[in-house]
Every structure is written in C-alpha cells, then in structure tokens.
PDB file of N, CA and C in Angstrom:
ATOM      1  N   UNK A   1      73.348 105.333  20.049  1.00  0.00           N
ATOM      2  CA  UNK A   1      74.381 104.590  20.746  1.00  0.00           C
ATOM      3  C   UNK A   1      74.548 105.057  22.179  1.00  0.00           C
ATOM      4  N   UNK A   2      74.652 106.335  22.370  1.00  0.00           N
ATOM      5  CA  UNK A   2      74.486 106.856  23.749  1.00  0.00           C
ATOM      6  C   UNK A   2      73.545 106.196  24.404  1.00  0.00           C
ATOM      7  N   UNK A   3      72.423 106.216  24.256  1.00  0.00           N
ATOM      8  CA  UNK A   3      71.374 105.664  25.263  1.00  0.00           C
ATOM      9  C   UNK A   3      71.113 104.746  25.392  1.00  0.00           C
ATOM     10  N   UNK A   4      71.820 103.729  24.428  1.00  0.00           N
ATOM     11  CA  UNK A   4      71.722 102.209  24.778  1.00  0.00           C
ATOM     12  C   UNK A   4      73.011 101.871  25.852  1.00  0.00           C
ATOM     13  N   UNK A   5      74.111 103.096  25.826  1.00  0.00           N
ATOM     14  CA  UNK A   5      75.118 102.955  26.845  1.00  0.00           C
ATOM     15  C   UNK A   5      74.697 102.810  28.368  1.00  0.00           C
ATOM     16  N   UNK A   6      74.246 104.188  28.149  1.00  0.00           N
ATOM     17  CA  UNK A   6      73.461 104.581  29.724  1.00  0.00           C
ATOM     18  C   UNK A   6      72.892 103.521  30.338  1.00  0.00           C
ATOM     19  N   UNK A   7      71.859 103.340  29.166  1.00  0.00           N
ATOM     20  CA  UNK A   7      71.167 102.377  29.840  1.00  0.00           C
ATOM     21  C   UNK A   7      71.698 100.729  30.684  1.00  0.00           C
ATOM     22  N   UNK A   8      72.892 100.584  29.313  1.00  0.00           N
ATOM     23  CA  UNK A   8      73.517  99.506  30.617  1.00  0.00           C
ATOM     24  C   UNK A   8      74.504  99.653  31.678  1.00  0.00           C
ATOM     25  N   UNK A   9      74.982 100.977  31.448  1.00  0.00           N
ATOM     26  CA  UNK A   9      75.027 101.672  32.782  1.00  0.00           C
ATOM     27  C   UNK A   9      74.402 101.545  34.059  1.00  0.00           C
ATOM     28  N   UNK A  10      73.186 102.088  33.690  1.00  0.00           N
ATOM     29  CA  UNK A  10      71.999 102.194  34.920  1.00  0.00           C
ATOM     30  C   UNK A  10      72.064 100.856  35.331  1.00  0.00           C
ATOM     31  N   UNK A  11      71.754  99.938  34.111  1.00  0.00           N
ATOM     32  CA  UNK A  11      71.554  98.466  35.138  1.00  0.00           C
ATOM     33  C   UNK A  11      72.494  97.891  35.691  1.00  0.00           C
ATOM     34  N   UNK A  12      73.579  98.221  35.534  1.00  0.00           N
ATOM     35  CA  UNK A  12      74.865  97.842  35.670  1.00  0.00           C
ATOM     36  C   UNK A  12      75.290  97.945  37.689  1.00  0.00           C
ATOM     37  N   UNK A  13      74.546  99.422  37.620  1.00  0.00           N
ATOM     38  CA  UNK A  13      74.521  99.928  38.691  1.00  0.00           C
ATOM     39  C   UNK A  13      73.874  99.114  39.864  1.00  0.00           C
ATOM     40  N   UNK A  14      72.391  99.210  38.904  1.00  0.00           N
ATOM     41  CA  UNK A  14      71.337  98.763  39.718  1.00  0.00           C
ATOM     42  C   UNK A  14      71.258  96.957  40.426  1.00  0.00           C
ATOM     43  N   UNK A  15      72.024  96.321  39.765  1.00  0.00           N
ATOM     44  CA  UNK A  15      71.925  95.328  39.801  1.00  0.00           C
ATOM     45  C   UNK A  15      73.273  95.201  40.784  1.00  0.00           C
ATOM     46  N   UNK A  16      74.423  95.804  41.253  1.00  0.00           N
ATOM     47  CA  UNK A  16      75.337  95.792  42.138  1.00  0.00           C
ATOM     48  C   UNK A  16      74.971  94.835  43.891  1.00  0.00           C
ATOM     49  N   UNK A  17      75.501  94.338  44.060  1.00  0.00           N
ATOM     50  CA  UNK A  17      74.951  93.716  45.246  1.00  0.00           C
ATOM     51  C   UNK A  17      75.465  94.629  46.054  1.00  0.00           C
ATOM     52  N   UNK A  18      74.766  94.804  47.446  1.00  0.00           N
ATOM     53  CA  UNK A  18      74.833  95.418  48.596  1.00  0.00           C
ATOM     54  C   UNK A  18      75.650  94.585  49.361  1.00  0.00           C
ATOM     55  N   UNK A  19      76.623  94.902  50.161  1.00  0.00           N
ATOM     56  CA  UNK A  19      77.325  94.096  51.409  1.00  0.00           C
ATOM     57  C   UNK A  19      76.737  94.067  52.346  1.00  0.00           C
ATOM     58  N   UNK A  20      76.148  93.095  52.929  1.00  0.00           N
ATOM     59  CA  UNK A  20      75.534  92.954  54.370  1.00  0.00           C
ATOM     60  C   UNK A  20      76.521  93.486  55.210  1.00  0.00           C
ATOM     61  N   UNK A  21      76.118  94.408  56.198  1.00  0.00           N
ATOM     62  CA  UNK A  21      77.124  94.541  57.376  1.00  0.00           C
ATOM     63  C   UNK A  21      76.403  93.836  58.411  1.00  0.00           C
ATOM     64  N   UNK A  22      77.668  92.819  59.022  1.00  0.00           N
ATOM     65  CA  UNK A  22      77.271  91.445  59.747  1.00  0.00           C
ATOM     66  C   UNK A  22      77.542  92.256  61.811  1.00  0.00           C
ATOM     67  N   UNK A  23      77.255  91.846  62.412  1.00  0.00           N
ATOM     68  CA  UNK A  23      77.958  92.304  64.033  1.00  0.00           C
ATOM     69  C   UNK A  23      78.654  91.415  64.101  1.00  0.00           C
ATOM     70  N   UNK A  24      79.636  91.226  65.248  1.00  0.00           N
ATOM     71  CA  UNK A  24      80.473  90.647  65.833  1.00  0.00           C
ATOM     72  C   UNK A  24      79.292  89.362  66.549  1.00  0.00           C
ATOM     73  N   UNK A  25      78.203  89.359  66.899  1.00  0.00           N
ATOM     74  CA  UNK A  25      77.554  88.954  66.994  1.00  0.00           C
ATOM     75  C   UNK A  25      76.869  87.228  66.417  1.00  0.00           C
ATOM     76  N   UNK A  26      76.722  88.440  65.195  1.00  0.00           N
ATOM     77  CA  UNK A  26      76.033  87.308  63.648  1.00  0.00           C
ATOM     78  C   UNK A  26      77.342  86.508  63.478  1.00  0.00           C
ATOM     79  N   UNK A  27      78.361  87.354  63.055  1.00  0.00           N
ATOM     80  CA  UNK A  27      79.834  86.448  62.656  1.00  0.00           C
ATOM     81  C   UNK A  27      80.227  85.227  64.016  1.00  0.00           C
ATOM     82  N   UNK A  28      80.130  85.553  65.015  1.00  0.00           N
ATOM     83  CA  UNK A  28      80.802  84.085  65.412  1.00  0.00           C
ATOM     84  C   UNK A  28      79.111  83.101  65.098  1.00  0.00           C
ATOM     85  N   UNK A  29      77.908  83.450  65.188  1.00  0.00           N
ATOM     86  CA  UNK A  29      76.915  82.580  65.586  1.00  0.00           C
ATOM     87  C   UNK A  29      76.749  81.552  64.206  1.00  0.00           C
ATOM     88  N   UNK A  30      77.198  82.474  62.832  1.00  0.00           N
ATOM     89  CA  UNK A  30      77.663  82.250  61.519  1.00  0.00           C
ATOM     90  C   UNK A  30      78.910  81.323  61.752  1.00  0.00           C
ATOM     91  N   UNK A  31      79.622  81.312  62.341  1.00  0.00           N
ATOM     92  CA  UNK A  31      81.437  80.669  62.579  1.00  0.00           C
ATOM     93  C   UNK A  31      80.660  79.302  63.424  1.00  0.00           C
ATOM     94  N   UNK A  32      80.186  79.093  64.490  1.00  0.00           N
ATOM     95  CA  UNK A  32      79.329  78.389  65.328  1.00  0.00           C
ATOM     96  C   UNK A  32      78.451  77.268  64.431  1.00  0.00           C
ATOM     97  N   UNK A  33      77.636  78.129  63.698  1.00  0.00           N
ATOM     98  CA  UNK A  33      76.722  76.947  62.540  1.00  0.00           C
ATOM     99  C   UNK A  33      77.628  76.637  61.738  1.00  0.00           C
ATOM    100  N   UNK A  34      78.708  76.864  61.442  1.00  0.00           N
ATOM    101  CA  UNK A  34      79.682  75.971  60.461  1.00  0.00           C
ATOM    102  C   UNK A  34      80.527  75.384  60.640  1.00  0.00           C
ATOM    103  N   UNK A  35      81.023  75.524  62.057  1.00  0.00           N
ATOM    104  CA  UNK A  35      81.599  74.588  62.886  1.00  0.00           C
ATOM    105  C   UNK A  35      81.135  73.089  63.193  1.00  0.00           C
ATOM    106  N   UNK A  36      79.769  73.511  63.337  1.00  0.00           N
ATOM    107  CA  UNK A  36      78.884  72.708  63.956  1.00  0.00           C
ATOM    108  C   UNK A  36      78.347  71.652  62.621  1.00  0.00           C
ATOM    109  N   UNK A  37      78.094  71.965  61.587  1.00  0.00           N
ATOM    110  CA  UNK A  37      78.012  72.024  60.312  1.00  0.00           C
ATOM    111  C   UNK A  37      79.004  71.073  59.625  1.00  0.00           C
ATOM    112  N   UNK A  38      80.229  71.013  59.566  1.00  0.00           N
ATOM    113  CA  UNK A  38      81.449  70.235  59.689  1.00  0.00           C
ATOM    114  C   UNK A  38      81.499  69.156  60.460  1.00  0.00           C
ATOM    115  N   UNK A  39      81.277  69.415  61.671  1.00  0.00           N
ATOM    116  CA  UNK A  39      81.533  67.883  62.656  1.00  0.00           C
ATOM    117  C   UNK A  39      80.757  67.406  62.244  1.00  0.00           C
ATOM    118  N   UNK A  40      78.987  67.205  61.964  1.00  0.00           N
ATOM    119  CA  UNK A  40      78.379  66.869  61.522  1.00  0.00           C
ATOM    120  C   UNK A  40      78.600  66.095  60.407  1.00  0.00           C
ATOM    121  N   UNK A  41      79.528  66.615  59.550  1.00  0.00           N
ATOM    122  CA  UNK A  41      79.610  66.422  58.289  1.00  0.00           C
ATOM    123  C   UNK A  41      80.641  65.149  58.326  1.00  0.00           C
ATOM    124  N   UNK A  42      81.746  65.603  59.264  1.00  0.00           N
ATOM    125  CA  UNK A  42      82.771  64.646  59.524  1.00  0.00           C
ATOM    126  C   UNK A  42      82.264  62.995  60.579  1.00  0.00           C
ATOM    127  N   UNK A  43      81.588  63.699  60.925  1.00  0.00           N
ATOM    128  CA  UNK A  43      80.870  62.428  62.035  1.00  0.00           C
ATOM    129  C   UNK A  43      79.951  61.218  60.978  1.00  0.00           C
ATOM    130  N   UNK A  44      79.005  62.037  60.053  1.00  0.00           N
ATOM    131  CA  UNK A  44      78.367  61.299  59.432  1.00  0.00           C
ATOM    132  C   UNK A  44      78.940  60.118  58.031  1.00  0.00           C
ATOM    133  N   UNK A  45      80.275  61.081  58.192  1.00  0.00           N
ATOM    134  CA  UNK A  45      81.324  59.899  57.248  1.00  0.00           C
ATOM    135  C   UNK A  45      82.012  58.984  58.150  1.00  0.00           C
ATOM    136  N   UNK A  46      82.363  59.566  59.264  1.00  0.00           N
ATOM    137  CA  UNK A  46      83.019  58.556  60.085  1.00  0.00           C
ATOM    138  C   UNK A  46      82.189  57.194  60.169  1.00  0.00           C
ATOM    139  N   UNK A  47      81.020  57.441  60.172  1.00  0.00           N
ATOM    140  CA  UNK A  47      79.822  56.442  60.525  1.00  0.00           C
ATOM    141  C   UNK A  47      79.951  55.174  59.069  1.00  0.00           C
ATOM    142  N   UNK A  48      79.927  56.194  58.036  1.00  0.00           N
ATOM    143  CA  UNK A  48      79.860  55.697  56.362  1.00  0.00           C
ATOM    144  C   UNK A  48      81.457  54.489  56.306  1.00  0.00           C
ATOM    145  N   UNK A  49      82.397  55.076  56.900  1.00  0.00           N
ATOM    146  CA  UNK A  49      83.533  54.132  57.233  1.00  0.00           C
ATOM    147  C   UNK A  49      84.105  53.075  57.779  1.00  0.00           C
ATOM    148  N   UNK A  50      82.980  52.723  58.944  1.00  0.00           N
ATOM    149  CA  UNK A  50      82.813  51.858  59.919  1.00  0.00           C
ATOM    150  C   UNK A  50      81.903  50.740  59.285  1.00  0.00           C
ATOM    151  N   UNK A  51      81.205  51.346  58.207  1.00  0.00           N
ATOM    152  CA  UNK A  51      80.255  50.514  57.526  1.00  0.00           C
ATOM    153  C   UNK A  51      81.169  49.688  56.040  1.00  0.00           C
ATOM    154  N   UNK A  52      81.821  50.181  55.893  1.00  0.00           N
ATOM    155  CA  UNK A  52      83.064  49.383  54.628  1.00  0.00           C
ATOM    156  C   UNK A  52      83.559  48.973  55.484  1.00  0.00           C
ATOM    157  N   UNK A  53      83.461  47.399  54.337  1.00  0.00           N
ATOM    158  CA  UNK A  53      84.476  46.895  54.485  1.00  0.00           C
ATOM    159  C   UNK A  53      86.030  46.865  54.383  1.00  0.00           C
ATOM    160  N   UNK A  54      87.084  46.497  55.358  1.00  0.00           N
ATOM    161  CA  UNK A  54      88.673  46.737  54.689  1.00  0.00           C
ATOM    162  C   UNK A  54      88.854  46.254  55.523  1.00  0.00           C
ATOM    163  N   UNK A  55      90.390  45.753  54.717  1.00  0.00           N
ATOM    164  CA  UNK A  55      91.159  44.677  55.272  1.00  0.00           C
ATOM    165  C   UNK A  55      92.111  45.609  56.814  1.00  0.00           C
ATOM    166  N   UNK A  56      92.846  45.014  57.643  1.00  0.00           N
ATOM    167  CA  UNK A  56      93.661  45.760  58.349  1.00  0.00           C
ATOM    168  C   UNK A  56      95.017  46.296  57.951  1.00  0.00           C
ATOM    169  N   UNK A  57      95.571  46.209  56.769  1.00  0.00           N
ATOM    170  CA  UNK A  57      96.677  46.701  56.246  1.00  0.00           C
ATOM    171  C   UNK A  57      95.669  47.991  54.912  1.00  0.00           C
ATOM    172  N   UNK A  58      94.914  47.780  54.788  1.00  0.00           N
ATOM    173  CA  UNK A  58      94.883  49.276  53.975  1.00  0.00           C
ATOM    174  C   UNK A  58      94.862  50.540  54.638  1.00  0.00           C
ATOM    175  N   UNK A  59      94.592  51.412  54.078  1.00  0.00           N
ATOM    176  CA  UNK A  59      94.344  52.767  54.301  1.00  0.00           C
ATOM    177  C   UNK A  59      93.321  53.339  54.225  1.00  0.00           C
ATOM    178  N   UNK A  60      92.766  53.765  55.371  1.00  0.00           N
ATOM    179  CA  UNK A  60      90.944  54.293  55.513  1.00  0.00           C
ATOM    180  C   UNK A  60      90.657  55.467  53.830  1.00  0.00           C
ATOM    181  N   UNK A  61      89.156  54.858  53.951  1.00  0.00           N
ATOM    182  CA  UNK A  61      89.089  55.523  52.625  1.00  0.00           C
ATOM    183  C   UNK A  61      88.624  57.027  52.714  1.00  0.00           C
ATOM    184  N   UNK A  62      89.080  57.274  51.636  1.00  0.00           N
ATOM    185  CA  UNK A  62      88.592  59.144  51.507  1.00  0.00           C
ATOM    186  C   UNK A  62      87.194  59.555  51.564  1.00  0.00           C
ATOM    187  N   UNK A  63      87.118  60.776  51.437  1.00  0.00           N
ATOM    188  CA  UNK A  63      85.644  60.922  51.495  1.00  0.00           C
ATOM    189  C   UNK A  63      85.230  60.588  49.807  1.00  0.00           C
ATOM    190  N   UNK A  64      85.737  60.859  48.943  1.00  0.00           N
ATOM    191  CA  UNK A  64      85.970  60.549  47.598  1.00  0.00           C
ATOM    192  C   UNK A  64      85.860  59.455  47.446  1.00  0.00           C
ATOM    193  N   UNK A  65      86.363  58.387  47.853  1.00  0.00           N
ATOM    194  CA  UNK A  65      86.283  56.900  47.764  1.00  0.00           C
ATOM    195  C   UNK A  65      85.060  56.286  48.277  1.00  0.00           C
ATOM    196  N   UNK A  66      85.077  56.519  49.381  1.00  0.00           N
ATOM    197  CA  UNK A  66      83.802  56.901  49.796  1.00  0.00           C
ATOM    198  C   UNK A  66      82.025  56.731  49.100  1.00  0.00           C
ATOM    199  N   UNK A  67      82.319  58.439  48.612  1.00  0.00           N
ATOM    200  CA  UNK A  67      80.502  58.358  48.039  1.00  0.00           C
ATOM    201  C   UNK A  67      81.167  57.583  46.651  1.00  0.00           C
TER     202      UNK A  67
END
C-alpha cells in the first residue's frame, strides 16, 4: 500500500503545471491580441446584423439569436 501511495505522489507532483512568468512586455502585447481579437469579433457580427432582416420597431438581435 505504501508504494502504490508514493507512487501517486510522485506523479501527482510531476504532472503539476509550471506558471509561466509573463514580462510586462508579453502581458500588454497578450492584452493587445485580445483586444484586437474582440473588435474583430464584434465587427464581424455587426456585419451578420446588417444582413437580417427586421422590422424598425424591434430590437437588434443578440449574438445568440444570431448564430
């Protein structure tokens, strides 16, 4: 019983993920591609919206409604 402990011990260990340490650098250029990433994201629905049809008394549709 002991050494079947250990053993998932050890892997327990071994298998731990490491934390990347990021610079001040990486983090905004990371903040930047997901910024960028978003408008994108928001632009390409805006586009998807213009393409439905709706009347002028509804309410623009969600992104949910949407896809």
């Amino acid at each position: 019983m002991i050494g079947k402990n250990n053993k998932k011990l050890e892997l327990q260990q071994t298998r731990r993920k490491r934390k990347r340490i990021r610079s001040k650098q990486q983090k905004e250029a990371a903040n930047l591609r997901e910024r960028k990433r978003m408008k994108d994201l928001n632009l390409a629905f805006e586009n998807l919206r213009k393409l439905m049809p709706t009347l002028t008394y509804e309410k623009r549709f969600s992104r949910l409604e949407l896809l």
